[in-house]
N, C-alpha and C. Protein backbone atom coordinates (compact mmCIF):
# COMPACT_ATOMS: atom_id res chain seq x y z
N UNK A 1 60.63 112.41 117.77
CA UNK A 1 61.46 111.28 118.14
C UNK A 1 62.83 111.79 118.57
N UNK A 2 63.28 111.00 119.53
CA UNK A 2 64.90 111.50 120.21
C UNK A 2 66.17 111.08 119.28
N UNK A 3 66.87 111.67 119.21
CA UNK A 3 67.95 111.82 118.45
C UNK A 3 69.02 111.08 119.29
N UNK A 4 68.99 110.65 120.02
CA UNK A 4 69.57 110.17 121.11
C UNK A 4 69.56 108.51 121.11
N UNK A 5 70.36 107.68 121.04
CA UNK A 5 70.27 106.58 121.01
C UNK A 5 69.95 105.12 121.74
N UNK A 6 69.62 104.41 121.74
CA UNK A 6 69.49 103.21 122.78
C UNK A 6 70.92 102.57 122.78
N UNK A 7 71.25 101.64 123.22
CA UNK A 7 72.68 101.03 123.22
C UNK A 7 72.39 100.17 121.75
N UNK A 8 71.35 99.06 122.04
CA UNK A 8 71.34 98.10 120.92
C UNK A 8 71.39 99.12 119.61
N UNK A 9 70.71 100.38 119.46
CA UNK A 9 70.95 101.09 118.26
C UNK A 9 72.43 101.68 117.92
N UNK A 10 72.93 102.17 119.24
CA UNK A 10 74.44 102.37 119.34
C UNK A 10 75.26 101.34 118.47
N UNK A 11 74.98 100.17 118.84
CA UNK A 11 75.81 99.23 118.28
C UNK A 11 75.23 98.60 116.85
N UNK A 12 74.31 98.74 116.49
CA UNK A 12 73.69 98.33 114.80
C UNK A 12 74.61 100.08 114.49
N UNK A 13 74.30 101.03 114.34
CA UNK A 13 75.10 101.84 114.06
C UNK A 13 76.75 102.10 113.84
N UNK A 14 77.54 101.83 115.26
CA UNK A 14 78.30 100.86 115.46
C UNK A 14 79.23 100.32 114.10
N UNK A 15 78.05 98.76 114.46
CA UNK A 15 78.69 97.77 112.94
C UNK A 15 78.29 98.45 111.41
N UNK A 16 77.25 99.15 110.98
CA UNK A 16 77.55 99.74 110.19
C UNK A 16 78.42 100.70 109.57
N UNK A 17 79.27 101.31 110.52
CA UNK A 17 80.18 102.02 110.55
C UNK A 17 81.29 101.71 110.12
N UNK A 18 81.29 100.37 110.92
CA UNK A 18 82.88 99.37 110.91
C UNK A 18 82.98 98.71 109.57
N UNK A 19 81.62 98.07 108.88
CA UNK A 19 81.66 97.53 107.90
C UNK A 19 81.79 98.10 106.72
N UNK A 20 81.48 99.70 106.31
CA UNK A 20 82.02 100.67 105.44
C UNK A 20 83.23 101.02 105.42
N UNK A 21 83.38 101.32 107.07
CA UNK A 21 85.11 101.63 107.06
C UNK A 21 86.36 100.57 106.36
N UNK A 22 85.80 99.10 107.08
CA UNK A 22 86.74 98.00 106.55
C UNK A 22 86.31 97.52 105.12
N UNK A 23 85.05 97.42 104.55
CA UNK A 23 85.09 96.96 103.45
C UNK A 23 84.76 98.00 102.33
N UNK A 24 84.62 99.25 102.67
CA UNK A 24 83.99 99.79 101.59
C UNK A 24 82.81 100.16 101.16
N UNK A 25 81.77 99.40 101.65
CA UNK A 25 80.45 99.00 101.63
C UNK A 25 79.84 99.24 102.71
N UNK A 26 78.06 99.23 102.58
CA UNK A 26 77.52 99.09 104.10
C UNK A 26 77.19 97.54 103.88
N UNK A 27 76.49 97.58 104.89
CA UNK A 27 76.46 95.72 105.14
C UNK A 27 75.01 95.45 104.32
N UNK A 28 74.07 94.40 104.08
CA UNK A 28 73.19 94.23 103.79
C UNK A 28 72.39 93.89 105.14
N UNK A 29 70.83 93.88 104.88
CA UNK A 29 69.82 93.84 106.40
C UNK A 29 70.44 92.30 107.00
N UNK A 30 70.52 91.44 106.01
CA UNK A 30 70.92 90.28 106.04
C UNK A 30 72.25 90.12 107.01
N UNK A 31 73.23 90.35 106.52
CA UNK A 31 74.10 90.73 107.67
C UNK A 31 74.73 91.43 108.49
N UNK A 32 73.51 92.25 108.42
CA UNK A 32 73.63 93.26 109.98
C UNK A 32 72.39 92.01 111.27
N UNK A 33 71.33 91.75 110.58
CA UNK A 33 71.16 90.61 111.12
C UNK A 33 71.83 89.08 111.48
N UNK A 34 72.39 88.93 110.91
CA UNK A 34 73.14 87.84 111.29
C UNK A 34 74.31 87.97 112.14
N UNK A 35 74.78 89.20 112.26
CA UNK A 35 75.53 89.56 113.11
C UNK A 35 74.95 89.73 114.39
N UNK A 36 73.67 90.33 114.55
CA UNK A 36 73.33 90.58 115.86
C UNK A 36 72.17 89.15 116.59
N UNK A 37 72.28 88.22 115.58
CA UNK A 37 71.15 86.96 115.67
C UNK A 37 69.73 87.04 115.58
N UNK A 38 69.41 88.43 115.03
CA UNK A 38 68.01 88.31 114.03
C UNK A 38 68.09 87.86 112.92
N UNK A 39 66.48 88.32 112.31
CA UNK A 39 66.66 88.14 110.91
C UNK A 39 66.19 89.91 110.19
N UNK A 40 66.56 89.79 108.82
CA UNK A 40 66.62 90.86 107.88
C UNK A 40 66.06 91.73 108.20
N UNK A 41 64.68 91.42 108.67
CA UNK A 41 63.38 92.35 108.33
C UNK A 41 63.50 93.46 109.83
N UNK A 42 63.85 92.60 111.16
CA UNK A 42 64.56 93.27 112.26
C UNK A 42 65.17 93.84 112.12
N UNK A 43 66.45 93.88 111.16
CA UNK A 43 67.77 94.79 111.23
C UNK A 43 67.07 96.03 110.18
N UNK A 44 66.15 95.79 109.04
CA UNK A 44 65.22 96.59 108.63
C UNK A 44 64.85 97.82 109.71
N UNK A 45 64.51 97.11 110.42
CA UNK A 45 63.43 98.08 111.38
C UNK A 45 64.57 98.78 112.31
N UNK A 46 65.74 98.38 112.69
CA UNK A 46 67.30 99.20 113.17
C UNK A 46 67.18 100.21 112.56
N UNK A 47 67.69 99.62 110.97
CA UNK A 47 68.54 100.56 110.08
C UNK A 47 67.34 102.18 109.79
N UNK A 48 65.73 101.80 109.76
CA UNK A 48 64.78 102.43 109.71
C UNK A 48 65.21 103.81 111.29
N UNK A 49 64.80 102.82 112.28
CA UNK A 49 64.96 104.22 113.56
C UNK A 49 66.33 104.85 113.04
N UNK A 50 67.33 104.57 112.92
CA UNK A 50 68.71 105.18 112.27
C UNK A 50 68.00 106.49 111.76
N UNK A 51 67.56 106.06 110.24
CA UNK A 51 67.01 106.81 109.52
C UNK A 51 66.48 107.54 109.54
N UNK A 52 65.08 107.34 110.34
CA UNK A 52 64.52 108.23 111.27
C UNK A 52 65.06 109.77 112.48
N UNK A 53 65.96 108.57 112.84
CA UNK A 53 66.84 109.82 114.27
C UNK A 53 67.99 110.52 113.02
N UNK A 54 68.46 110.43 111.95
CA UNK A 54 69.15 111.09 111.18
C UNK A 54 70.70 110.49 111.24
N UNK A 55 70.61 109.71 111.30
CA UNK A 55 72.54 109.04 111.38
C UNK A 55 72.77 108.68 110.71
N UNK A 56 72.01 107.86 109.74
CA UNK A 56 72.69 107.12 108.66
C UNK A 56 71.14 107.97 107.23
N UNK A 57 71.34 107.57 105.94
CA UNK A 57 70.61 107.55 104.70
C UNK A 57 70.62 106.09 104.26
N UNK A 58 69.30 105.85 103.67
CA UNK A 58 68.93 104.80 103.28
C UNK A 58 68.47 104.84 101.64
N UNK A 59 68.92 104.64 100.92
CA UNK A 59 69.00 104.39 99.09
C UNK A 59 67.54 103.42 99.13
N UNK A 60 66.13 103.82 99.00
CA UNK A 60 65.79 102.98 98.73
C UNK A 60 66.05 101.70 97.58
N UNK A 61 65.26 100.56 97.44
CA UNK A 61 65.78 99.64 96.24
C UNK A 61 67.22 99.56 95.88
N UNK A 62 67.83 100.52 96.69
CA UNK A 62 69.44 99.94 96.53
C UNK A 62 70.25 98.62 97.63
N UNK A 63 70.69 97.53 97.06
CA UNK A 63 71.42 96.91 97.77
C UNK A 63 72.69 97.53 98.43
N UNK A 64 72.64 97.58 99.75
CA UNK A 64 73.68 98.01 100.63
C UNK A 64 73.72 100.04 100.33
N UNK A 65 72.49 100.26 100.49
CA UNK A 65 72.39 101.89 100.04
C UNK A 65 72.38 102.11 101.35
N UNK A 66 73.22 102.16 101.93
CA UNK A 66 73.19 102.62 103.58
C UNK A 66 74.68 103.53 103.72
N UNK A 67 74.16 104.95 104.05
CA UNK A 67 75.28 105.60 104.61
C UNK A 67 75.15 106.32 105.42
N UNK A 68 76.17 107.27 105.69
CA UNK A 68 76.08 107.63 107.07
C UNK A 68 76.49 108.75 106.64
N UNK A 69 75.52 109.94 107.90
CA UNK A 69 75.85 111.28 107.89
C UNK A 69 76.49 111.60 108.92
N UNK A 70 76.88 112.41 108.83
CA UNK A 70 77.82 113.36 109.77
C UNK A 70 77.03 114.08 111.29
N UNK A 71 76.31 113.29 111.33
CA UNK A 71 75.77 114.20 112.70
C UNK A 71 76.13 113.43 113.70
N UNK A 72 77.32 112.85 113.97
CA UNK A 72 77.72 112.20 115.17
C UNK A 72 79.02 112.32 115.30
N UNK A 73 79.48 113.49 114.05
CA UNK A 73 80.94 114.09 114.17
C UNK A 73 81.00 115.12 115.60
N UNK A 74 82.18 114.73 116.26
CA UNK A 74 82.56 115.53 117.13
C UNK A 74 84.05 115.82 117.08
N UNK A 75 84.18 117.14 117.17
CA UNK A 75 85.84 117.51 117.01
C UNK A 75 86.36 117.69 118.12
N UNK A 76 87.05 117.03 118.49
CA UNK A 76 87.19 117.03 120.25
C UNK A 76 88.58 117.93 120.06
N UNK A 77 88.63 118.89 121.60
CA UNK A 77 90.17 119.03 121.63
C UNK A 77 91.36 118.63 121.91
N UNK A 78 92.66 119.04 121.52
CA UNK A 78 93.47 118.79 121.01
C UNK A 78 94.15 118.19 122.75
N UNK A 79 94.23 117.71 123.17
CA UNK A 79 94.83 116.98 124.31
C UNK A 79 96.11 117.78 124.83
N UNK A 80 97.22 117.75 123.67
CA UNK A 80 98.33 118.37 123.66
C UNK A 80 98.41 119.74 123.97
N UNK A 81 97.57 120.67 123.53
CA UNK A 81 97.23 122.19 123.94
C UNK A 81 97.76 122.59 125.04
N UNK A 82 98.80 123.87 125.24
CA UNK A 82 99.43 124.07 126.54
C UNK A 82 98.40 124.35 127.34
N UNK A 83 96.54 124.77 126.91
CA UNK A 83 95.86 125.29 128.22
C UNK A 83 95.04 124.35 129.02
N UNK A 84 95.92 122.89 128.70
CA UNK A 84 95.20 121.71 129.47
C UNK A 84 96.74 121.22 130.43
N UNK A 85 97.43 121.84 130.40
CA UNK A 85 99.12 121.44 130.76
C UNK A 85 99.24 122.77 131.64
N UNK A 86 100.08 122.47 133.15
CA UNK A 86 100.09 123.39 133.68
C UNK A 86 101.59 123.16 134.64
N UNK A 87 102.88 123.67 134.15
CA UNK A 87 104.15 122.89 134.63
C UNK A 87 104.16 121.97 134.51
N UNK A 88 103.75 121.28 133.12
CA UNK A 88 103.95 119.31 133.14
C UNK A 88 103.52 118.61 133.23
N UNK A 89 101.93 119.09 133.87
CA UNK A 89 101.05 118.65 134.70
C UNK A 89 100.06 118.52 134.24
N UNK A 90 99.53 117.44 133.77
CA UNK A 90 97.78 117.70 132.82
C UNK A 90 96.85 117.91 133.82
N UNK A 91 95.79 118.88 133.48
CA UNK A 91 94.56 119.17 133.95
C UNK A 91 93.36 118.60 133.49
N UNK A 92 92.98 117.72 133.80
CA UNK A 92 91.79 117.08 133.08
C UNK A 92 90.38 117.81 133.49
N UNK A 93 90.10 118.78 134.08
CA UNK A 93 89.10 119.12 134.56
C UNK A 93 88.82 119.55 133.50
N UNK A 94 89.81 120.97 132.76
CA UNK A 94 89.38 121.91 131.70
C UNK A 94 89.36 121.40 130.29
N UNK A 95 89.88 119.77 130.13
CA UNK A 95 90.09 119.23 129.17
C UNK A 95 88.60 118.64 128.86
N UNK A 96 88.16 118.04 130.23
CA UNK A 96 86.73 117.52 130.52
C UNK A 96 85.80 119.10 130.37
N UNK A 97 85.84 119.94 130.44
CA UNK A 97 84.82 120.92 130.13
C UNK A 97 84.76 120.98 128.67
N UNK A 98 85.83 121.39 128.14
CA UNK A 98 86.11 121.48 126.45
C UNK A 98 85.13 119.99 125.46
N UNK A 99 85.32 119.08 126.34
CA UNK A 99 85.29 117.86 125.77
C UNK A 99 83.50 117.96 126.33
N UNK A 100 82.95 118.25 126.97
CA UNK A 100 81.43 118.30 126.92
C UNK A 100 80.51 119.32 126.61
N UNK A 101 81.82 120.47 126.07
CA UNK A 101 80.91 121.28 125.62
C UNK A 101 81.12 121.34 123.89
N UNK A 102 81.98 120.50 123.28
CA UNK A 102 81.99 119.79 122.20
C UNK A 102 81.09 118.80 122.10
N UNK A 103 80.67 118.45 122.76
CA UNK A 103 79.52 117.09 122.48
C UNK A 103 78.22 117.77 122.74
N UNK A 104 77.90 119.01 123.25
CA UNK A 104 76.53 119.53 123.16
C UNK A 104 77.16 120.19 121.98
N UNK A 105 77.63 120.76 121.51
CA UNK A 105 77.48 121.85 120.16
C UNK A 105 77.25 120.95 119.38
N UNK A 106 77.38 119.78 118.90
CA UNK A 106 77.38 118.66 118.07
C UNK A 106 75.55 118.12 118.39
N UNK A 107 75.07 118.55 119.48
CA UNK A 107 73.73 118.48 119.77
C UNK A 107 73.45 117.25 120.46
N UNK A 108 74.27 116.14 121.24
CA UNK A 108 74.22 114.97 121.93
C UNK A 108 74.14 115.44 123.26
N UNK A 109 73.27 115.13 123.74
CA UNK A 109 73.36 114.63 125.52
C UNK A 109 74.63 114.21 126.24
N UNK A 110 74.73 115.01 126.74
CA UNK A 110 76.02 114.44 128.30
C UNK A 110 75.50 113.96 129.28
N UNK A 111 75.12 113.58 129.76
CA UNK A 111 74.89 112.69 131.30
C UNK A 111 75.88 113.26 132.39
N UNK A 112 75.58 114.08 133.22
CA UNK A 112 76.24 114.94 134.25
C UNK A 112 76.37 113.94 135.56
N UNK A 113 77.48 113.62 135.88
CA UNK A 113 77.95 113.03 137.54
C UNK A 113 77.98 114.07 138.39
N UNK A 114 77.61 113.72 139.45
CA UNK A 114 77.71 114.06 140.82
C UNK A 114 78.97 114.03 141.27
């Protein structure tokens, strides 16, 4: 299975994120569903592919046993760094290389433009 996300999983991920960060807690299936206008057993089957692709841990029999691992940490560089500044002048090209080759070491897909 891909480690790689869909959008709708992006965003159940997302609000789980937000709802630990702001309350402390993860959310229950209940309202991670009600947030997205399913019901429980759907946001079940979210929080499951999560689990599956490795982003979050799931406590069985625990209410709100939902957390999140670290594999979607990326340490991006430092913006400010004189070797993205050149007389004053930001260079975003080499800032944009740094910054996608931080997101493959972290093991995520970049999507390359033309």
């Amino acid at each position: 299975m891909s480690k790689y996300l869909t959008q709708c999983q992006s965003e159940v991920l997302q609000f789980i994120s937000s709802q630990i960060a702001e309350n402390g807690i993860a959310p229950t299936y209940t309202e991670i569903g009600k947030h997205f206008g399913y019901c429980a057993s759907n946001a079940y089957l979210h929080v499951d592919v999560l689990v599956r692709k490795g982003h979050i841990h799931r406590v069985k029999g625990i209410s709100r046993g939902i957390t999140l691992t670290d594999t979607a940490a990326v340490e991006m560089p430092d913006i400010n760094d004189s070797e993205y500044w050149y007389e004053g002048v930001f260079k975003p090209q080499l800032y944009q290389r740094d910054v996608v080759d931080a997101i493959k070491s972290a093991g995520m897909k970049v999507k390359e433009f033309a």
